[in-house]
C-alpha atoms as a PDB file:
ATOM      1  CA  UNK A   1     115.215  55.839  25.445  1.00  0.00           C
ATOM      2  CA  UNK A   2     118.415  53.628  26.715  1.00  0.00           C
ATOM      3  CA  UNK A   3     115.592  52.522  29.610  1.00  0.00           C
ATOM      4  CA  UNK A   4     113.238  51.294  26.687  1.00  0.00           C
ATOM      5  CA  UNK A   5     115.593  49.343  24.992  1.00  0.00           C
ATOM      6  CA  UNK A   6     117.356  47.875  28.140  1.00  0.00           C
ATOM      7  CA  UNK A   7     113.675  46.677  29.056  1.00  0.00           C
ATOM      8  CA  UNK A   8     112.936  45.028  25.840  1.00  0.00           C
ATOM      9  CA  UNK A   9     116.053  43.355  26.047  1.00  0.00           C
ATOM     10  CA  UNK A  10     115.497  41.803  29.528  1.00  0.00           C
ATOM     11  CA  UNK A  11     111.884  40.847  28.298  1.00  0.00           C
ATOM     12  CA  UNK A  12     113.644  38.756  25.576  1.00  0.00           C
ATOM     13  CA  UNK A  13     115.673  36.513  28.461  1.00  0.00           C
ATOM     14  CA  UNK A  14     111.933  36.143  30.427  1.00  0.00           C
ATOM     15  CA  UNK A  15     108.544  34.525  29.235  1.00  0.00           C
ATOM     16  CA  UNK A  16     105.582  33.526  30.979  1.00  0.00           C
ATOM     17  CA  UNK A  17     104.551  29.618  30.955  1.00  0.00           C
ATOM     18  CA  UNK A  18     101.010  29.163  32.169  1.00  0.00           C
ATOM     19  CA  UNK A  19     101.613  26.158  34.782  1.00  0.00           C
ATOM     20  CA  UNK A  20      98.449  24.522  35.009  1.00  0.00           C
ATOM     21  CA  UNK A  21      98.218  23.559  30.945  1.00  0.00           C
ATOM     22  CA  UNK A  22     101.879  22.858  30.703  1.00  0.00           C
ATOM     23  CA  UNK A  23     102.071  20.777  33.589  1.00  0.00           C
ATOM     24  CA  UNK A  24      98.684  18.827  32.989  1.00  0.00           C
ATOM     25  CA  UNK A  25     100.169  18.468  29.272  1.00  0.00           C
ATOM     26  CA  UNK A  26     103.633  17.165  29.953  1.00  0.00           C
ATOM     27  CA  UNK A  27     102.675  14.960  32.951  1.00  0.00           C
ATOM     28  CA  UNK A  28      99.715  13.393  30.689  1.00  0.00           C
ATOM     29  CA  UNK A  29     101.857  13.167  28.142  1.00  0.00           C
ATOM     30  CA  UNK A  30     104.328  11.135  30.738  1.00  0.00           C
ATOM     31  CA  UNK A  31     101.898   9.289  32.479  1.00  0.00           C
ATOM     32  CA  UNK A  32     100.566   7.470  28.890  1.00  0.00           C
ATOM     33  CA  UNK A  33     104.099   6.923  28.124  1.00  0.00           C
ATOM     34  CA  UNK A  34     104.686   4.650  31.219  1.00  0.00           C
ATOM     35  CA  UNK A  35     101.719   3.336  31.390  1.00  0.00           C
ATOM     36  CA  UNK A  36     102.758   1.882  27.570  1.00  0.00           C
ATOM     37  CA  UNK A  37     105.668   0.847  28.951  1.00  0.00           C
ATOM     38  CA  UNK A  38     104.995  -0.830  31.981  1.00  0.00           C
ATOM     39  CA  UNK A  39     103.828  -4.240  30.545  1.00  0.00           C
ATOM     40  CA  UNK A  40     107.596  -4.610  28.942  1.00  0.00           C
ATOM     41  CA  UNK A  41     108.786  -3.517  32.376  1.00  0.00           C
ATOM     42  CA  UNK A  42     107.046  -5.067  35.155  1.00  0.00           C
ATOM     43  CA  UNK A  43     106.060  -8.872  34.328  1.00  0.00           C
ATOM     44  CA  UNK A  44     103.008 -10.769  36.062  1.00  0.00           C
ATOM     45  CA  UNK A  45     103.652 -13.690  37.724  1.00  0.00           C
ATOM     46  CA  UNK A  46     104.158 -16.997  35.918  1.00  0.00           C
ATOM     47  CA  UNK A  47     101.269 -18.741  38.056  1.00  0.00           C
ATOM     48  CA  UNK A  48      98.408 -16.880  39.317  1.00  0.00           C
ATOM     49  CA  UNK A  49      98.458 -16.974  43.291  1.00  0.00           C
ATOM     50  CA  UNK A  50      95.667 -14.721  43.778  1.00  0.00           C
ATOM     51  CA  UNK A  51      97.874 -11.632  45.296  1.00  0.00           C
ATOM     52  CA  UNK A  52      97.663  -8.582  43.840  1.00  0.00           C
ATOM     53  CA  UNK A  53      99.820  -8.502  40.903  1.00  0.00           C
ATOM     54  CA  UNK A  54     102.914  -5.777  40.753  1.00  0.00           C
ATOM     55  CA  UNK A  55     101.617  -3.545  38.102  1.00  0.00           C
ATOM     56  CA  UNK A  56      99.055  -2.701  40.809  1.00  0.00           C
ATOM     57  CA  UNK A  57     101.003   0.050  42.728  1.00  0.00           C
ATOM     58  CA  UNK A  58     102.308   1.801  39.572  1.00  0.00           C
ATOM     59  CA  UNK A  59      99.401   1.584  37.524  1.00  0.00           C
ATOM     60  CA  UNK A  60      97.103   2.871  39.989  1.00  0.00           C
ATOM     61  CA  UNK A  61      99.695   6.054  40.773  1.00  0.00           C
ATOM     62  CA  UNK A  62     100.301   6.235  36.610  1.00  0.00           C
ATOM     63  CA  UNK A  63      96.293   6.654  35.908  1.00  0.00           C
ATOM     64  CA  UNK A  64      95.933   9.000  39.037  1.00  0.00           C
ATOM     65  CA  UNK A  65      98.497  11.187  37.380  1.00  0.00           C
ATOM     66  CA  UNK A  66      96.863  10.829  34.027  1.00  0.00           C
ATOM     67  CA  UNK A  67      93.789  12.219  35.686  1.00  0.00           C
ATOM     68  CA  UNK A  68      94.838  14.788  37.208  1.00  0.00           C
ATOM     69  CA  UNK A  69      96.781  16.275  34.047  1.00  0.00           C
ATOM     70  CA  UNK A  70      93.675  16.274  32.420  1.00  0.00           C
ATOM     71  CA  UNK A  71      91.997  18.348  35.270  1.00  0.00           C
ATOM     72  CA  UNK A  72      94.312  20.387  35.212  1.00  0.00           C
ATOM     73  CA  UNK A  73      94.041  21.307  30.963  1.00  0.00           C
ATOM     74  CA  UNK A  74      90.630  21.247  31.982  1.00  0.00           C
ATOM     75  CA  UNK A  75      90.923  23.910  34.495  1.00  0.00           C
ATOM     76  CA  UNK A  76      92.848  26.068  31.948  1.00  0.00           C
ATOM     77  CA  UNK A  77      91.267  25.613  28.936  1.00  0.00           C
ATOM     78  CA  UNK A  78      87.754  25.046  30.247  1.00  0.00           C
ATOM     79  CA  UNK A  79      87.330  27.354  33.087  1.00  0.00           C
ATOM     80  CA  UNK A  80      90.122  29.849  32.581  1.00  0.00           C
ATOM     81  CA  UNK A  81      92.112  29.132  35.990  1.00  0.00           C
ATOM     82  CA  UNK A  82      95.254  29.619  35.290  1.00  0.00           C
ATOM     83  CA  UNK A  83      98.607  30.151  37.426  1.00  0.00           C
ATOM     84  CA  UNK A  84     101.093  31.723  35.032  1.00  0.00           C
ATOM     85  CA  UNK A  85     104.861  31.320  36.239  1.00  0.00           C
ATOM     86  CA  UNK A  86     107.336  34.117  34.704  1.00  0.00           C
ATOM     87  CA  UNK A  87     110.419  32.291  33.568  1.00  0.00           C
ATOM     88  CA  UNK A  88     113.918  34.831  34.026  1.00  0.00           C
ATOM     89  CA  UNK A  89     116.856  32.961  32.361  1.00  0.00           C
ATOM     90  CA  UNK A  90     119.072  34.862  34.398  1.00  0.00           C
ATOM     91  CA  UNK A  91     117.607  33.693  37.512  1.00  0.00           C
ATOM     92  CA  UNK A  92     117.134  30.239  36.049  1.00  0.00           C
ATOM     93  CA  UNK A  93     120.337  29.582  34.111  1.00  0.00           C
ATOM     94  CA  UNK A  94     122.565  28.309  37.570  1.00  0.00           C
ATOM     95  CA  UNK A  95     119.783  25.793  37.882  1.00  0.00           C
ATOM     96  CA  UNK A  96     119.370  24.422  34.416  1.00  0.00           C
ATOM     97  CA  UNK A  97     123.446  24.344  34.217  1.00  0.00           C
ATOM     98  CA  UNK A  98     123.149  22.439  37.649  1.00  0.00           C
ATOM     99  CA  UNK A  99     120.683  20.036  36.418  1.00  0.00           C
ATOM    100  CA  UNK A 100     122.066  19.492  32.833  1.00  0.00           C
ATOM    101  CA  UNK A 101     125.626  18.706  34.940  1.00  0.00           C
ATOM    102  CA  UNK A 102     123.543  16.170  37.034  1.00  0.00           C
ATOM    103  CA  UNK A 103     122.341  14.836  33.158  1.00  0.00           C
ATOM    104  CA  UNK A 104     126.179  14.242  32.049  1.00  0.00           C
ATOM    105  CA  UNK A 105     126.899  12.619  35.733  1.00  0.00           C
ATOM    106  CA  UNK A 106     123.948  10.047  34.592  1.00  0.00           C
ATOM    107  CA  UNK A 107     124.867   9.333  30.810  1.00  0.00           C
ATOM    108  CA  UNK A 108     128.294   9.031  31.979  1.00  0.00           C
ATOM    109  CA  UNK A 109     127.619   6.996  34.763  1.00  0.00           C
ATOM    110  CA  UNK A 110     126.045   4.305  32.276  1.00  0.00           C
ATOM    111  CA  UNK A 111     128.585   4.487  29.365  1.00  0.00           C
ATOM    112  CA  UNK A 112     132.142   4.875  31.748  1.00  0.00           C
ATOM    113  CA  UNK A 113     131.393   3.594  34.753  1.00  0.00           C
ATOM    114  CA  UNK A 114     130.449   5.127  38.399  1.00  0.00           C
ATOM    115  CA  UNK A 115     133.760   5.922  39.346  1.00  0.00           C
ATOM    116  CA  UNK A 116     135.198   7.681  36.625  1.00  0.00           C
ATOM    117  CA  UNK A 117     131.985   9.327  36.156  1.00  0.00           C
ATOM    118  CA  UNK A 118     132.619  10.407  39.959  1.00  0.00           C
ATOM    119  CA  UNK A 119     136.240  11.745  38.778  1.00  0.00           C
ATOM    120  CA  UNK A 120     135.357  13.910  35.992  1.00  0.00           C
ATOM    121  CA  UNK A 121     131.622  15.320  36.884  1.00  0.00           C
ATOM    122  CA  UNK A 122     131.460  15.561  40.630  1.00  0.00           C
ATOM    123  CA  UNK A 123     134.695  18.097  40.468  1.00  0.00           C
ATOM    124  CA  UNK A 124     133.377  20.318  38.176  1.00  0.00           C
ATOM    125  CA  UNK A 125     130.007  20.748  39.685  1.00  0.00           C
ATOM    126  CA  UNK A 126     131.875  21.590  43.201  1.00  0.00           C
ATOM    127  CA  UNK A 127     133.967  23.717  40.843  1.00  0.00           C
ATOM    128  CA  UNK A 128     130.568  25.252  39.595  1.00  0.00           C
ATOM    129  CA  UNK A 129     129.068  26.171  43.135  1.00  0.00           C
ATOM    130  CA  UNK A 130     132.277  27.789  44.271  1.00  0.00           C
ATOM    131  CA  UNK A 131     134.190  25.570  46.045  1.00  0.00           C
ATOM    132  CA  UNK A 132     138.042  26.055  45.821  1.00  0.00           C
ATOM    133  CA  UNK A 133     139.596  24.070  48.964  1.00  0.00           C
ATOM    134  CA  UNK A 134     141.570  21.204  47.186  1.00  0.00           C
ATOM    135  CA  UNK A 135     141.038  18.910  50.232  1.00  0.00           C
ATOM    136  CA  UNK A 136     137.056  18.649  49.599  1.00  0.00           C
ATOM    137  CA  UNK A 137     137.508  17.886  45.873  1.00  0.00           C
ATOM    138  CA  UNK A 138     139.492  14.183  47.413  1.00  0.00           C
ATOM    139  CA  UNK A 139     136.806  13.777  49.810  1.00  0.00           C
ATOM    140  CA  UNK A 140     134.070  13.685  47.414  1.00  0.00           C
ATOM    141  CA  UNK A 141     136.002  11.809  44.705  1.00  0.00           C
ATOM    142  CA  UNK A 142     137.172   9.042  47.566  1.00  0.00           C
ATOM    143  CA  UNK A 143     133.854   9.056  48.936  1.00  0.00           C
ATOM    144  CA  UNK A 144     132.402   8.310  45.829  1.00  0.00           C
ATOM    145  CA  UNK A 145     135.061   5.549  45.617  1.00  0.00           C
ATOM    146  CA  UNK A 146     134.405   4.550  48.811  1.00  0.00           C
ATOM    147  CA  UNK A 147     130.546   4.225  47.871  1.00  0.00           C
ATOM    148  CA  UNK A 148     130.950   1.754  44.501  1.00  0.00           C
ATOM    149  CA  UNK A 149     133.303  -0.593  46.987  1.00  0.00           C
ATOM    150  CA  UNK A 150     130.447  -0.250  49.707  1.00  0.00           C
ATOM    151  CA  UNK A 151     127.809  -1.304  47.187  1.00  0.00           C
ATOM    152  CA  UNK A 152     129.957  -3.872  45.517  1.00  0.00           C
ATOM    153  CA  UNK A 153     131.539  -5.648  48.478  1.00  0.00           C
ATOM    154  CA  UNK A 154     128.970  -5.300  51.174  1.00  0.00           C
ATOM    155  CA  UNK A 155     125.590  -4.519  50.087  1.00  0.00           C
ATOM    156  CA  UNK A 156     126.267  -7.060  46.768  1.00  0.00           C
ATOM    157  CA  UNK A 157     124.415  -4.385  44.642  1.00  0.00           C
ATOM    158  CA  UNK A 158     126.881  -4.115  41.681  1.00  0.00           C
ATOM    159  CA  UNK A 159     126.881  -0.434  40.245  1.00  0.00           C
ATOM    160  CA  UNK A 160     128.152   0.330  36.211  1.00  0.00           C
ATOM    161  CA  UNK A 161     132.485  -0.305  36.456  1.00  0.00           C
ATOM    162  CA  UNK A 162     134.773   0.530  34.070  1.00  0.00           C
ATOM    163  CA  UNK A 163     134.369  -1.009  30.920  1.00  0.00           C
ATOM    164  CA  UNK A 164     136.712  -4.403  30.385  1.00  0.00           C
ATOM    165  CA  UNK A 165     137.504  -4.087  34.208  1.00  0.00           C
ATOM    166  CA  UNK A 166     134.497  -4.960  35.730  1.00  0.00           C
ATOM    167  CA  UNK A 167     131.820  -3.363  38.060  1.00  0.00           C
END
């Protein structure tokens, strides 16, 4: 009886995801989205020179993708091919925490600045995967230091500073 119940538990932390219509559905779904976008992002040329223009590249890749999302709902819905992933939280969850960590690193990044961004979310993700040696926790944060003065000073590529001091 305790087996049972300890096995309907665990089935509540895993569920199956069937790959090939999820994956056709969210990458169509991305693929539109961008391809909507990309006049507002990538302008033509102001005279016509005869080149290819620079929507070429992405636009081609974007409606390959959109394609091949739809052959692959096609495949599941259609012809019943289907690849179905099981999803364990418990086996998941250090990724998703990892990832969503990576998230805050980028959000902060734009509204703080690189380096601070550096100093509060690069520690706790070394803190996360186990590190304890106090010595590689000022390596990455002066590395990362190191890196906005390398882009700034000699590669000329200026990268999000502190707000009212500058980047």
């Amino acid at each position: 009886m305790a087996d049972n119940f300890r096995e309907r538990k665990c089935l509540g932390m895993k569920f199956k995801i069937k790959t090939n219509l999820w994956s056709g559905i969210i990458m169509g779904l991305f693929s539109i989205a961008m391809l909507i976008a990309m006049p507002g992002q990538v302008r033509l040329p102001m005279f016509d020179s005869g080149a290819p223009s620079p929507r070429i590249i992405p636009g081609t890749c974007l409606a390959g993708t959109l394609v091949c999302s739809a052959a692959l709902i096609i495949q599941s819905l259609v012809f019943k091919k289907e690849k179905i992933f099981e999803f364990d939280w418990k086996k998941e969850k250090p990724c998703i925490v990892f990832i969503l960590l990576l998230c805050a690193y980028v959000a902060l990044t734009i509204n703080i600045g690189f380096i601070p961004a550096v100093v509060i979310i690069f520690p706790i993700i070394l803190f996360y995967c186990g590190e304890r040696k106090p010595f590689i926790y000022l390596f990455t944060v002066a590395a990362g230091v190191g890196i906005f003065f390398l882009f700034k000073y000699v590669f000329h590529v200026s990268l999000p500073g502190i707000p009212g001091l500058g980047g």
